[in-house]
PDB file of N, CA and C in Angstrom:
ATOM      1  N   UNK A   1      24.505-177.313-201.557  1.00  0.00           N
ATOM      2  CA  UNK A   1      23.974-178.293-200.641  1.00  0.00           C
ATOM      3  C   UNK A   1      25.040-178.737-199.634  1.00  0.00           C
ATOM      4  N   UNK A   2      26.437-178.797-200.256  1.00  0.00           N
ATOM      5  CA  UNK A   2      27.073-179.158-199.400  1.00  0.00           C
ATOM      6  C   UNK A   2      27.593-178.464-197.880  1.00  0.00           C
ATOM      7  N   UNK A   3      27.224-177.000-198.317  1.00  0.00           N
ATOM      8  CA  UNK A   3      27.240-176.096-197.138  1.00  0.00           C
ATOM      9  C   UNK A   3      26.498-176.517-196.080  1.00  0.00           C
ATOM     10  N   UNK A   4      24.796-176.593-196.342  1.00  0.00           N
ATOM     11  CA  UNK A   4      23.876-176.695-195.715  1.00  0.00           C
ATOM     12  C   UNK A   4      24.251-177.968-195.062  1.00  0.00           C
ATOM     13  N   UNK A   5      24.920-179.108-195.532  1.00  0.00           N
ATOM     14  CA  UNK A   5      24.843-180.455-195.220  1.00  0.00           C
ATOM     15  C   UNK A   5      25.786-180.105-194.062  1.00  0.00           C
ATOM     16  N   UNK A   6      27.118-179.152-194.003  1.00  0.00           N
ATOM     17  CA  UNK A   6      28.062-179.052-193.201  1.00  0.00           C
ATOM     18  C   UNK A   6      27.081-178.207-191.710  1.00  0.00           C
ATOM     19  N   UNK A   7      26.497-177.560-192.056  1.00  0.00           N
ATOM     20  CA  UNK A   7      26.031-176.403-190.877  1.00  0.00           C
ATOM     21  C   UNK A   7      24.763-177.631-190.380  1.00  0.00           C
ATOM     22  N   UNK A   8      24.321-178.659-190.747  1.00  0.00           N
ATOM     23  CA  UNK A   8      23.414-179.141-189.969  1.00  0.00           C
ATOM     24  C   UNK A   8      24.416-180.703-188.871  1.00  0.00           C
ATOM     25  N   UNK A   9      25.267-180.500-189.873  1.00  0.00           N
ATOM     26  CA  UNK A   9      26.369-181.448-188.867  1.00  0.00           C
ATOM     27  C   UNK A   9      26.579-180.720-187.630  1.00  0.00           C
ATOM     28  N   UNK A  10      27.018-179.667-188.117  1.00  0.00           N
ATOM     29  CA  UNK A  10      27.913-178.762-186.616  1.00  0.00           C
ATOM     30  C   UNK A  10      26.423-178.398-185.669  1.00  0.00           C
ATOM     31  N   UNK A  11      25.602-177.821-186.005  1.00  0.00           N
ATOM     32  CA  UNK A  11      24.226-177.579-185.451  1.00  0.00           C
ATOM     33  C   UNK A  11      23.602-178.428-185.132  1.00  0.00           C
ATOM     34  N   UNK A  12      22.775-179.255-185.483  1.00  0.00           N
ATOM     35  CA  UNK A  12      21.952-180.733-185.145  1.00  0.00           C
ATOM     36  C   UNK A  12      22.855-181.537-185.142  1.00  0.00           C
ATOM     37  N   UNK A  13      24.460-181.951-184.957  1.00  0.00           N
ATOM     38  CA  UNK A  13      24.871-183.013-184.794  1.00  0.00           C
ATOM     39  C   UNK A  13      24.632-184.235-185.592  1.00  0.00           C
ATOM     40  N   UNK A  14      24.034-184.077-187.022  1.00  0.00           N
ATOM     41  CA  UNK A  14      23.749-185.459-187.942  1.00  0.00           C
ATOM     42  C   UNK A  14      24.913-185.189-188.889  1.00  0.00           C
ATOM     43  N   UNK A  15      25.507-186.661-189.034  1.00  0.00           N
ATOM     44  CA  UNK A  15      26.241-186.946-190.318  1.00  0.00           C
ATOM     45  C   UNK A  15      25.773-186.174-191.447  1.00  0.00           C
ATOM     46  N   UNK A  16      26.407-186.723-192.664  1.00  0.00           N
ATOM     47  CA  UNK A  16      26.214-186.358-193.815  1.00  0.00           C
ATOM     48  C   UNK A  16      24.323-187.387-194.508  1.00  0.00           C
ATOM     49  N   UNK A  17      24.583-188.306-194.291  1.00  0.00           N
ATOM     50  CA  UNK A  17      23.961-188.862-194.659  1.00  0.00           C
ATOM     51  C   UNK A  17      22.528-188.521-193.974  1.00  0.00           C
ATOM     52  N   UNK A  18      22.393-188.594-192.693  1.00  0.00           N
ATOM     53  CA  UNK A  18      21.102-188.156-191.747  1.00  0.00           C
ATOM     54  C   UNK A  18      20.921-186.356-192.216  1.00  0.00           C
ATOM     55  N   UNK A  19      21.972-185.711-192.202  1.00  0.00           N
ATOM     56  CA  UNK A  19      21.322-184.410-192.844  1.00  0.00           C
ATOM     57  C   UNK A  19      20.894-184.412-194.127  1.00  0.00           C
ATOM     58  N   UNK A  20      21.441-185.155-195.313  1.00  0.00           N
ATOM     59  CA  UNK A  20      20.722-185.206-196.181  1.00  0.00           C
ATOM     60  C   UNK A  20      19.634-185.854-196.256  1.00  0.00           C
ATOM     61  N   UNK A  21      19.026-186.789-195.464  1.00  0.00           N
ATOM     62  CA  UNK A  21      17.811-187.074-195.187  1.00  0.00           C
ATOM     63  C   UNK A  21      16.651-186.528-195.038  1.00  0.00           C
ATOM     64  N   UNK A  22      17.358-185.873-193.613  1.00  0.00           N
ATOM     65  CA  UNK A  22      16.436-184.469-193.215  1.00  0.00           C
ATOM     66  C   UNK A  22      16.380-183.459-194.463  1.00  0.00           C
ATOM     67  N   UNK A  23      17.464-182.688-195.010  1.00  0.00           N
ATOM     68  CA  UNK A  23      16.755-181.766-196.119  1.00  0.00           C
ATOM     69  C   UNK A  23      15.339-182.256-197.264  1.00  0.00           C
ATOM     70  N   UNK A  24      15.827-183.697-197.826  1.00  0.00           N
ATOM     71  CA  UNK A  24      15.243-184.169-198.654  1.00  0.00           C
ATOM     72  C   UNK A  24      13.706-184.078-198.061  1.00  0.00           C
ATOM     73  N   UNK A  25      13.291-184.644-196.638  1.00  0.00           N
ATOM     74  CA  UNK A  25      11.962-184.828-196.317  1.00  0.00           C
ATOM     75  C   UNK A  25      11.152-183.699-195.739  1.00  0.00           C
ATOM     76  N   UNK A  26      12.429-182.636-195.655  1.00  0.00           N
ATOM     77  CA  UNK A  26      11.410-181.502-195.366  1.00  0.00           C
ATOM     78  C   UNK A  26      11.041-180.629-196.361  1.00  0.00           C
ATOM     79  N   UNK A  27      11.889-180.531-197.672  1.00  0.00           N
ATOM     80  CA  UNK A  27      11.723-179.907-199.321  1.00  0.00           C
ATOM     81  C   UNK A  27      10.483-180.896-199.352  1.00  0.00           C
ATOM     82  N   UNK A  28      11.062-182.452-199.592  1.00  0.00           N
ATOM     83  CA  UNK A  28       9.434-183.066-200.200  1.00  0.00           C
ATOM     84  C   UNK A  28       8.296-182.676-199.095  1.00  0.00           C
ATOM     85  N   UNK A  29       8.071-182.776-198.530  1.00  0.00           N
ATOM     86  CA  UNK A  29       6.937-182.224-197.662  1.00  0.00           C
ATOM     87  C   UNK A  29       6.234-180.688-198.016  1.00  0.00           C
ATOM     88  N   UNK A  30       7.382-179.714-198.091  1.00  0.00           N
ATOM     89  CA  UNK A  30       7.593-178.846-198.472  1.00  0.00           C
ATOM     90  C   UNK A  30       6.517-178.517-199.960  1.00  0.00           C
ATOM     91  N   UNK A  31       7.317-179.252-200.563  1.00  0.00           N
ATOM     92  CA  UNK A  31       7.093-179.319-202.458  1.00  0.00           C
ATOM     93  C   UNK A  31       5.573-179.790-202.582  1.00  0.00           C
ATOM     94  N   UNK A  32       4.953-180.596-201.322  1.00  0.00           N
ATOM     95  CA  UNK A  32       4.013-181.572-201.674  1.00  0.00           C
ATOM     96  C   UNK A  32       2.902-180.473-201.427  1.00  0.00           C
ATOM     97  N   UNK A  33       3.031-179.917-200.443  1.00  0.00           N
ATOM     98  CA  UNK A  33       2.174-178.755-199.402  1.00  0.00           C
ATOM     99  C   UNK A  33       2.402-177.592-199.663  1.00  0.00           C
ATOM    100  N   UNK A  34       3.396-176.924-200.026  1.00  0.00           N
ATOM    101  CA  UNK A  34       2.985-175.419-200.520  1.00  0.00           C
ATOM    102  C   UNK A  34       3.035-174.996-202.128  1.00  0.00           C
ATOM    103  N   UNK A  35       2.278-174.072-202.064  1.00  0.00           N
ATOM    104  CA  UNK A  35       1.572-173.525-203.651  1.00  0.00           C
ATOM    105  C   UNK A  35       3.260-173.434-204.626  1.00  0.00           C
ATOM    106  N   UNK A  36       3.315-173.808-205.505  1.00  0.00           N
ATOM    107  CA  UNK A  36       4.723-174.457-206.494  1.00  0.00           C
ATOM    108  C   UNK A  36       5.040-172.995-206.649  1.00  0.00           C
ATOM    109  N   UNK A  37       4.193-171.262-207.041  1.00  0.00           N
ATOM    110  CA  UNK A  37       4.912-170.093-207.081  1.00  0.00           C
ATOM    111  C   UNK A  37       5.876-169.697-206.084  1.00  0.00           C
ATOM    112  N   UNK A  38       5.189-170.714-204.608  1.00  0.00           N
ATOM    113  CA  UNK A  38       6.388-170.213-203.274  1.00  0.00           C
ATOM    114  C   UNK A  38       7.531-171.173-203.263  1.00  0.00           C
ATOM    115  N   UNK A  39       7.648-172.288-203.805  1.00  0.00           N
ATOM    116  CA  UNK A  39       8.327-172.693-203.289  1.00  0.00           C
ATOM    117  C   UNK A  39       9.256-172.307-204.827  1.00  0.00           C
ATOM    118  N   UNK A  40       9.115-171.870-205.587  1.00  0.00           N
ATOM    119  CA  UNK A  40      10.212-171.406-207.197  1.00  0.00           C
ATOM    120  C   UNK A  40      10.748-170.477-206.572  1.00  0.00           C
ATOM    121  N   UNK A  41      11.229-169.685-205.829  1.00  0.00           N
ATOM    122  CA  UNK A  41      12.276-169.075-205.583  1.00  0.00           C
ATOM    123  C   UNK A  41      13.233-169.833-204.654  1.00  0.00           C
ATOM    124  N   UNK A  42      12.853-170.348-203.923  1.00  0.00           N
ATOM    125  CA  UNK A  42      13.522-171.383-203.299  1.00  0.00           C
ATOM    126  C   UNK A  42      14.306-172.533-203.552  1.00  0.00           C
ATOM    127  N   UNK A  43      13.776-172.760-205.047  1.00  0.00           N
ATOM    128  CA  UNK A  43      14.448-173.510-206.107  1.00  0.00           C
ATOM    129  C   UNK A  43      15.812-173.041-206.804  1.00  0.00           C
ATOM    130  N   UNK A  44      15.117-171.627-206.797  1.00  0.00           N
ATOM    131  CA  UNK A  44      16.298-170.701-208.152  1.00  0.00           C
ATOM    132  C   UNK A  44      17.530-170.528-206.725  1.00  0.00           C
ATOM    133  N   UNK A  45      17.099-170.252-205.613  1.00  0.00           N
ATOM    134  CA  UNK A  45      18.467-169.874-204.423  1.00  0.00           C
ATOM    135  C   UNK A  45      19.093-170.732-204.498  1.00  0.00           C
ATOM    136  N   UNK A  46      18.350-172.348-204.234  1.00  0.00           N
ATOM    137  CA  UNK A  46      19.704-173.342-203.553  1.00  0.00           C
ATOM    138  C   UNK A  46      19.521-174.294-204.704  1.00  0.00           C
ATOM    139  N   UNK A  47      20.541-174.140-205.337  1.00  0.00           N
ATOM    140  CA  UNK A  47      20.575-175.203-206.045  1.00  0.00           C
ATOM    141  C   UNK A  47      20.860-176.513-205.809  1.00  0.00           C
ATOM    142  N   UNK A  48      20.353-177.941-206.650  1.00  0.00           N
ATOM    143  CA  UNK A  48      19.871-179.074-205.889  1.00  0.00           C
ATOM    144  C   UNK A  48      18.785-178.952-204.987  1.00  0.00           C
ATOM    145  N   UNK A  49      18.037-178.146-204.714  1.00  0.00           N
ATOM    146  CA  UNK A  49      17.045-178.094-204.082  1.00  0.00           C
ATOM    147  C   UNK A  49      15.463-179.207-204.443  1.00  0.00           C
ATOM    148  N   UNK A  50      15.053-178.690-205.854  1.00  0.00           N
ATOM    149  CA  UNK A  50      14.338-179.438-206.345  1.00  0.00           C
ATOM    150  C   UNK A  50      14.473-180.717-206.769  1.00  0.00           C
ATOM    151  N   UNK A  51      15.591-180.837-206.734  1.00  0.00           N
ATOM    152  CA  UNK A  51      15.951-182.552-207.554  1.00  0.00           C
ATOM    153  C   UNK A  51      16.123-182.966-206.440  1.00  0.00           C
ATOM    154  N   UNK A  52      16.376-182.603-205.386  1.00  0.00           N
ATOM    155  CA  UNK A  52      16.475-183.492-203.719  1.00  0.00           C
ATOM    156  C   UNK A  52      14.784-183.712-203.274  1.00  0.00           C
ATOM    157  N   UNK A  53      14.067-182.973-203.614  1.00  0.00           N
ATOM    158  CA  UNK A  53      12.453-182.908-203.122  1.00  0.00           C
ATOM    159  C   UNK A  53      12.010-183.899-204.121  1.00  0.00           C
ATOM    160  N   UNK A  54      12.497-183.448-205.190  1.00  0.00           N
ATOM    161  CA  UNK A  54      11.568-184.621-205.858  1.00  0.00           C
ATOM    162  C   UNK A  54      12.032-186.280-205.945  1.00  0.00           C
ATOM    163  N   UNK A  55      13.330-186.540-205.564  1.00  0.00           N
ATOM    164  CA  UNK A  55      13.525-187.817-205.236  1.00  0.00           C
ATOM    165  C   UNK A  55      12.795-188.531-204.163  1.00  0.00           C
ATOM    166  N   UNK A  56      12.408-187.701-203.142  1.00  0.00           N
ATOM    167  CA  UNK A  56      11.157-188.505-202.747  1.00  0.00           C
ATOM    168  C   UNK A  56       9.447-188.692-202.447  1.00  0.00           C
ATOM    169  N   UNK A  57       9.581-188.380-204.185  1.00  0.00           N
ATOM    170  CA  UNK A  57       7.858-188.520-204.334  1.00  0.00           C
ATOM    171  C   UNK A  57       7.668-190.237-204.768  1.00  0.00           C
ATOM    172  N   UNK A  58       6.478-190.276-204.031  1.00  0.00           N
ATOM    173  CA  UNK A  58       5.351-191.246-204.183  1.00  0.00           C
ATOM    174  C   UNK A  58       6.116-193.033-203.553  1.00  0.00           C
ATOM    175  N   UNK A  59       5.633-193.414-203.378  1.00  0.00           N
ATOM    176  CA  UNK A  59       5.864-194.848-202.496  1.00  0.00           C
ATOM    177  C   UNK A  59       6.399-194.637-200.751  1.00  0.00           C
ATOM    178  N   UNK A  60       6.312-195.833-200.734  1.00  0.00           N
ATOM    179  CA  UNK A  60       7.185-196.011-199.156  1.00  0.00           C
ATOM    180  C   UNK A  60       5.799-195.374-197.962  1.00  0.00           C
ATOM    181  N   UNK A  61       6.886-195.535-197.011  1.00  0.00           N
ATOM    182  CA  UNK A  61       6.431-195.225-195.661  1.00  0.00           C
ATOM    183  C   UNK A  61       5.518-193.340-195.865  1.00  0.00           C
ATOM    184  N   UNK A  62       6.629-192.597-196.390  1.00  0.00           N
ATOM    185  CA  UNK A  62       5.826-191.464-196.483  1.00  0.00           C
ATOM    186  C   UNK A  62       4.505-191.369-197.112  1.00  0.00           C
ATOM    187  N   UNK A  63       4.397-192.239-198.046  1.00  0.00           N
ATOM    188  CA  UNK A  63       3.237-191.895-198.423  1.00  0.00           C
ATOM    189  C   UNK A  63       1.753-192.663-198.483  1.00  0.00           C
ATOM    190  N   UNK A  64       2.486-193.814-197.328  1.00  0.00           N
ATOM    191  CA  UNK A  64       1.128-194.753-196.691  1.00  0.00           C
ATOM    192  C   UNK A  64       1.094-194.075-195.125  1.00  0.00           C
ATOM    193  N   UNK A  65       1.790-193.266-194.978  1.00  0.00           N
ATOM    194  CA  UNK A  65       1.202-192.258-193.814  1.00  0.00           C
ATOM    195  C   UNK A  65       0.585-190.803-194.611  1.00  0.00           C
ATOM    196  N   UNK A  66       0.098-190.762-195.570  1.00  0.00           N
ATOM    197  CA  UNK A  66       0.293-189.450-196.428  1.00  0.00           C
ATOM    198  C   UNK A  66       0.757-188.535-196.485  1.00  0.00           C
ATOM    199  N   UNK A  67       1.977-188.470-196.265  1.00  0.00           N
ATOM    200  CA  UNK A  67       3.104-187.369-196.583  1.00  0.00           C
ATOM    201  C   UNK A  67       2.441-186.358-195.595  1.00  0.00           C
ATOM    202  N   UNK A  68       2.211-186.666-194.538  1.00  0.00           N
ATOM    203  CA  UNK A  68       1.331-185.529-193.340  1.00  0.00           C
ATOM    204  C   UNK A  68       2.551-185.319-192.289  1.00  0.00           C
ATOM    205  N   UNK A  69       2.718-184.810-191.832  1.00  0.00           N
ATOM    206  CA  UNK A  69       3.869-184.746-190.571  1.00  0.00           C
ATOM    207  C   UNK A  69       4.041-185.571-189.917  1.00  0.00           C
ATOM    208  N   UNK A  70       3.043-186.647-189.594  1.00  0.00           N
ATOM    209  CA  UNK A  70       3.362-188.045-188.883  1.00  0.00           C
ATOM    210  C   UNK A  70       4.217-189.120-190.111  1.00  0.00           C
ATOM    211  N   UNK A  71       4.468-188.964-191.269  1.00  0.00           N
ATOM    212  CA  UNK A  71       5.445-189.311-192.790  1.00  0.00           C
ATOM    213  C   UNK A  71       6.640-188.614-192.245  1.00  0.00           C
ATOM    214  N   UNK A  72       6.792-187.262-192.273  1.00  0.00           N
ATOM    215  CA  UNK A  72       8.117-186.527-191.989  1.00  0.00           C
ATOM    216  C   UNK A  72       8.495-186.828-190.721  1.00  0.00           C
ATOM    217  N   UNK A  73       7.946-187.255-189.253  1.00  0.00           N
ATOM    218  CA  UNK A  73       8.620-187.486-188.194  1.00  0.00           C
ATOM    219  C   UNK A  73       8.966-188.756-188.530  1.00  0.00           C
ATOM    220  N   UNK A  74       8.228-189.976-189.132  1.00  0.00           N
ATOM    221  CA  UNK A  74       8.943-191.386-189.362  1.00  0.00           C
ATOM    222  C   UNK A  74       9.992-190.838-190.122  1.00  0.00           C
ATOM    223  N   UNK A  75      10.064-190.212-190.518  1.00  0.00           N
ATOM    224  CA  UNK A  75      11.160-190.368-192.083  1.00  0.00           C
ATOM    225  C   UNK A  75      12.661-190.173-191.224  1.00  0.00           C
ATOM    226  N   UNK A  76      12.474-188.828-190.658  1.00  0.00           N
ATOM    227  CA  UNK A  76      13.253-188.495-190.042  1.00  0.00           C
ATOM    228  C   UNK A  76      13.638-189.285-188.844  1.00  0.00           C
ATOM    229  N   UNK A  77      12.898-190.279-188.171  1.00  0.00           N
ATOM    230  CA  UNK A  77      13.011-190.783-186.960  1.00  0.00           C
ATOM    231  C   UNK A  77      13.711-191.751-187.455  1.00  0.00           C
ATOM    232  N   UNK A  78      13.419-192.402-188.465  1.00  0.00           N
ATOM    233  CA  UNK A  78      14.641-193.354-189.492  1.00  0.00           C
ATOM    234  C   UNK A  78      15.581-193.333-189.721  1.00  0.00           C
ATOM    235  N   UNK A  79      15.997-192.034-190.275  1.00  0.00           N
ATOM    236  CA  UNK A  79      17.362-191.444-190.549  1.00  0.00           C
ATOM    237  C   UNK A  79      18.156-191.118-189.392  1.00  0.00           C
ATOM    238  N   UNK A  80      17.576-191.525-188.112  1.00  0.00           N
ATOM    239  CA  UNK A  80      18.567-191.681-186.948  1.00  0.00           C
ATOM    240  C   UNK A  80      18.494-190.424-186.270  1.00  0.00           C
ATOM    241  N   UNK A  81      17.463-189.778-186.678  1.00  0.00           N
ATOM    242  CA  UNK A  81      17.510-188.080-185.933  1.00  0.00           C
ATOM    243  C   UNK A  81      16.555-187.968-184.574  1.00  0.00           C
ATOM    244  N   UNK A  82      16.930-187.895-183.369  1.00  0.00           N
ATOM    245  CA  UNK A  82      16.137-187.855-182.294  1.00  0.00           C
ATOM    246  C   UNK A  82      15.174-186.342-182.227  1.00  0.00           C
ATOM    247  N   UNK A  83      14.285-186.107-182.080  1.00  0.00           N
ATOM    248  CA  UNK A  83      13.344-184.863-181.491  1.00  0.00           C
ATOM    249  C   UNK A  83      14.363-183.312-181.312  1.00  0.00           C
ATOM    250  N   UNK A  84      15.000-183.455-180.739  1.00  0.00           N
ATOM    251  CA  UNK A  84      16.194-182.530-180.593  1.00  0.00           C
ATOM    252  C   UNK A  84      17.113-182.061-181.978  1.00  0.00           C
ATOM    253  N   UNK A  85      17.152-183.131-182.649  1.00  0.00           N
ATOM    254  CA  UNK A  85      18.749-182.737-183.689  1.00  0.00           C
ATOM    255  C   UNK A  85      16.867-182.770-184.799  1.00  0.00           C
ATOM    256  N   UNK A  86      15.931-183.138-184.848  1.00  0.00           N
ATOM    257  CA  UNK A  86      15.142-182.405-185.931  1.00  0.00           C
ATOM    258  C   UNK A  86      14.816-180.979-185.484  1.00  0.00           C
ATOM    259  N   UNK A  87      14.555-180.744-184.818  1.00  0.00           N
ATOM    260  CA  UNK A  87      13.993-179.203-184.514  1.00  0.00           C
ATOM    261  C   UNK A  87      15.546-178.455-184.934  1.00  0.00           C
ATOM    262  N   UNK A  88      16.163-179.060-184.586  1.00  0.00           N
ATOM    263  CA  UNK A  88      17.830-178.223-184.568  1.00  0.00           C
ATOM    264  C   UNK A  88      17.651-178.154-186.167  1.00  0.00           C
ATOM    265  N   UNK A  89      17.528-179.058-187.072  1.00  0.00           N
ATOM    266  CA  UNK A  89      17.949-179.509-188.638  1.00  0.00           C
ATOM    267  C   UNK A  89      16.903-178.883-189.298  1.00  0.00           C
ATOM    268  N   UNK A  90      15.591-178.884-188.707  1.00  0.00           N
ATOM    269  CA  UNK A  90      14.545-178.036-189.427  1.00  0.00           C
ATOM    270  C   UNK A  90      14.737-176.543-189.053  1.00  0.00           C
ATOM    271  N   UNK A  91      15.138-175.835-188.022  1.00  0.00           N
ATOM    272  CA  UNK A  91      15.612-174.623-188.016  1.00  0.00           C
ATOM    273  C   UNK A  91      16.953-173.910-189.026  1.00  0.00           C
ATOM    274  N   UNK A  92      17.687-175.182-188.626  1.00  0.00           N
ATOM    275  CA  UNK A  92      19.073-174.665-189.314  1.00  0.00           C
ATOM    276  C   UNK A  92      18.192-174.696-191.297  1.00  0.00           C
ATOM    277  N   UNK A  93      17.789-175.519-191.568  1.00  0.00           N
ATOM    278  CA  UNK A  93      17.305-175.587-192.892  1.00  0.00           C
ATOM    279  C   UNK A  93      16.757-173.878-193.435  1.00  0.00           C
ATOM    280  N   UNK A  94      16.216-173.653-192.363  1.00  0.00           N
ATOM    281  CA  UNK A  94      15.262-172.129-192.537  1.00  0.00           C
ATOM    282  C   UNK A  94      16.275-171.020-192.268  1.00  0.00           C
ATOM    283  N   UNK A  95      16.966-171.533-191.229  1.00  0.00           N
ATOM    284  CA  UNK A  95      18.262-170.450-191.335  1.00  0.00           C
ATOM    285  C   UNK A  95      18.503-170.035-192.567  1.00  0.00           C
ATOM    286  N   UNK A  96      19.207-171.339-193.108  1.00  0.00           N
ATOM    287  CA  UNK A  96      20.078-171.127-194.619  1.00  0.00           C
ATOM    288  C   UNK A  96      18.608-170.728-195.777  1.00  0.00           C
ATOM    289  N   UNK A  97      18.136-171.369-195.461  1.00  0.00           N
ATOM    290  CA  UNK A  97      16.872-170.684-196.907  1.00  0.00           C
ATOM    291  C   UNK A  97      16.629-169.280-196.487  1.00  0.00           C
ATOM    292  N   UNK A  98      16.140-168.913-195.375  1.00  0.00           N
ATOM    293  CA  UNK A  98      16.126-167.272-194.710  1.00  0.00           C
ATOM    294  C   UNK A  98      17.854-166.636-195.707  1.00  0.00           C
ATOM    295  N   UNK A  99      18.907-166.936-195.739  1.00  0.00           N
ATOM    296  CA  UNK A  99      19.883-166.244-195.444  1.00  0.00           C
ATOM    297  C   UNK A  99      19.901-166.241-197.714  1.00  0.00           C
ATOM    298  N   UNK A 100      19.549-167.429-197.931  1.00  0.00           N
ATOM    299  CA  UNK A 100      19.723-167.099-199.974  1.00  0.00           C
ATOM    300  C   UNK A 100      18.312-166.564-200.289  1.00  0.00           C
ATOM    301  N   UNK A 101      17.063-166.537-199.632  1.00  0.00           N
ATOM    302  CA  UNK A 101      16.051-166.161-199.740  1.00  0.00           C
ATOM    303  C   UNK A 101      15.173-164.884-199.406  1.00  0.00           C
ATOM    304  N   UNK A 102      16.203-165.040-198.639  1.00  0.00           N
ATOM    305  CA  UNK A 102      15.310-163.563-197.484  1.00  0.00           C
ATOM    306  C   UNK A 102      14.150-164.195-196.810  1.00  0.00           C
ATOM    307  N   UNK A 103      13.797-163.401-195.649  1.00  0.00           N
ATOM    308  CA  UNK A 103      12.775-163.572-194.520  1.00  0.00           C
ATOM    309  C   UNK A 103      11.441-163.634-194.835  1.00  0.00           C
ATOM    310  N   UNK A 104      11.346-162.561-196.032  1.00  0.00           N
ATOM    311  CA  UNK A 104       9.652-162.443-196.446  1.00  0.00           C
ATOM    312  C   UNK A 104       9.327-163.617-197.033  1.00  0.00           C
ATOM    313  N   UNK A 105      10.592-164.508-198.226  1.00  0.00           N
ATOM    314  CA  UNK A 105      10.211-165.604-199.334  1.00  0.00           C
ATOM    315  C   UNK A 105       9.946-166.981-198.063  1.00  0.00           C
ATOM    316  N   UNK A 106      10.455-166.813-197.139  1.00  0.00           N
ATOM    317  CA  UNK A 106      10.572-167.681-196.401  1.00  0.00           C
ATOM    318  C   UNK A 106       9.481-167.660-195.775  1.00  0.00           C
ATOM    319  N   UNK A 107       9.133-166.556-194.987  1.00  0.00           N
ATOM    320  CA  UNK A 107       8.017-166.681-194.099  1.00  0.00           C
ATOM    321  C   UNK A 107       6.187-166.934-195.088  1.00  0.00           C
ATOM    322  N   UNK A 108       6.643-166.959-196.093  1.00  0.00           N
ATOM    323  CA  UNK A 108       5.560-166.877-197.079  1.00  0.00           C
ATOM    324  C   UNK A 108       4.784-168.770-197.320  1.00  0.00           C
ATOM    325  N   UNK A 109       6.381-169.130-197.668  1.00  0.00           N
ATOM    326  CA  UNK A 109       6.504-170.193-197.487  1.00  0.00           C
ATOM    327  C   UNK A 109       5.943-171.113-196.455  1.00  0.00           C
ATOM    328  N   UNK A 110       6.724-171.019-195.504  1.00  0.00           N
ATOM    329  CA  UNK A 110       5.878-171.388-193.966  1.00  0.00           C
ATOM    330  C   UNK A 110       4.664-170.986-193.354  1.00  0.00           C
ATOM    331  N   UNK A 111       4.278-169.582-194.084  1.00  0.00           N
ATOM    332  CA  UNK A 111       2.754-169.220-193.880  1.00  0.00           C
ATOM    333  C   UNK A 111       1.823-169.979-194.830  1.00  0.00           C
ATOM    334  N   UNK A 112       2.061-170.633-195.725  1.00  0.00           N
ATOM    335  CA  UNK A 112       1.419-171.727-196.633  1.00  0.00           C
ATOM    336  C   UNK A 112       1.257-172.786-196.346  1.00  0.00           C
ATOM    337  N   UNK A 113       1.679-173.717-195.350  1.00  0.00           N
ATOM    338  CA  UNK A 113       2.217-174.753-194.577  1.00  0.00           C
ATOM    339  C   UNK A 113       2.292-174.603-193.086  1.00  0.00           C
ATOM    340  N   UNK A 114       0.937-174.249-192.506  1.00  0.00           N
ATOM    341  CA  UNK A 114       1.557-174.257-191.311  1.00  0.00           C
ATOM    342  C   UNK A 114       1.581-175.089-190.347  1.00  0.00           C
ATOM    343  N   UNK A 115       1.334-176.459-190.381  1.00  0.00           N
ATOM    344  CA  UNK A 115       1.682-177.253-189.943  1.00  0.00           C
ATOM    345  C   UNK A 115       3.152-177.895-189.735  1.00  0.00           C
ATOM    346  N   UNK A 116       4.087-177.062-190.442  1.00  0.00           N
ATOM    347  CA  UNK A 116       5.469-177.498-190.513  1.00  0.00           C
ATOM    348  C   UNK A 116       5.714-176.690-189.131  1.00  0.00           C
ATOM    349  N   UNK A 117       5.281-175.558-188.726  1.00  0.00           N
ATOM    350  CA  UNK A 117       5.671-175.245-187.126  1.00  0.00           C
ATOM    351  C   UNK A 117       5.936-176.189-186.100  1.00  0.00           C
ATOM    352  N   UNK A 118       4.790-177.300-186.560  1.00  0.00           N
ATOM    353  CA  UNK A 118       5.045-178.099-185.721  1.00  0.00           C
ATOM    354  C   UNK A 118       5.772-178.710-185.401  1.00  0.00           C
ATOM    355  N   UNK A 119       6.540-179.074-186.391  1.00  0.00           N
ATOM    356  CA  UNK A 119       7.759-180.224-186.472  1.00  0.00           C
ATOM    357  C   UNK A 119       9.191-178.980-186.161  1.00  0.00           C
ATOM    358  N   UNK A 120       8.982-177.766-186.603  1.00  0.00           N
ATOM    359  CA  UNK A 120      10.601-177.273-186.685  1.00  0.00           C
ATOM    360  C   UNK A 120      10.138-176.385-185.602  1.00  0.00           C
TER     361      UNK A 120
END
């Protein structure tokens, strides 16, 4: 994680803290919305993966907007990330899952979810 946390600093320009934000709300989003067989390899690559997604299930803001992409742009719009450094942080995220995952586990993923286009 700590890699990923470094490459979304240098790439999207967020601290430590705002990139770990961003990973956390796009795994939970992630975790909430695609089928649990796609997202288990994704688990076994990056480790801390799942225990970061699941720290933010159920309460709060995300989930009196229902964890729908208008949840993940507040979340993220919170964590201090402007329109620009999310598209940057949700790409770089897919980078690094593309690069321990490969392209097919990934695109499988995002073909399950496709409303996350929108946001990354």
């Amino acid at each position: 994680m700590d890699e990923l946390l470094a490459r979304l600093e240098e790439k999207a320009g967020v601290g430590p803290e705002a990139g770990r934000k961003a990973i956390q709300t796009i795994l939970s989003y992630l975790d909430k919305n695609a089928p649990a067989e796609k997202m288990a390899p994704l688990y076994a690559a990056i480790p801390g993966a799942r225990e970061l997604a699941g720290e933010k299930k159920g309460g709060g803001l995300f989930s009196i907007l229902g964890g729908g992409l208008m949840g993940v742009y507040a979340q993220l719009t919170a964590a201090g990330l402007s329109s620009t450094q999310m598209q940057a942080a949700g790409n770089e995220i897919l980078a690094f899952a593309r690069e321990k995952l490969g392209d097919a586990a990934v695109d499988d993923i995002a073909n399950s979810v496709p409303a996350i286009r929108q946001l990354l």
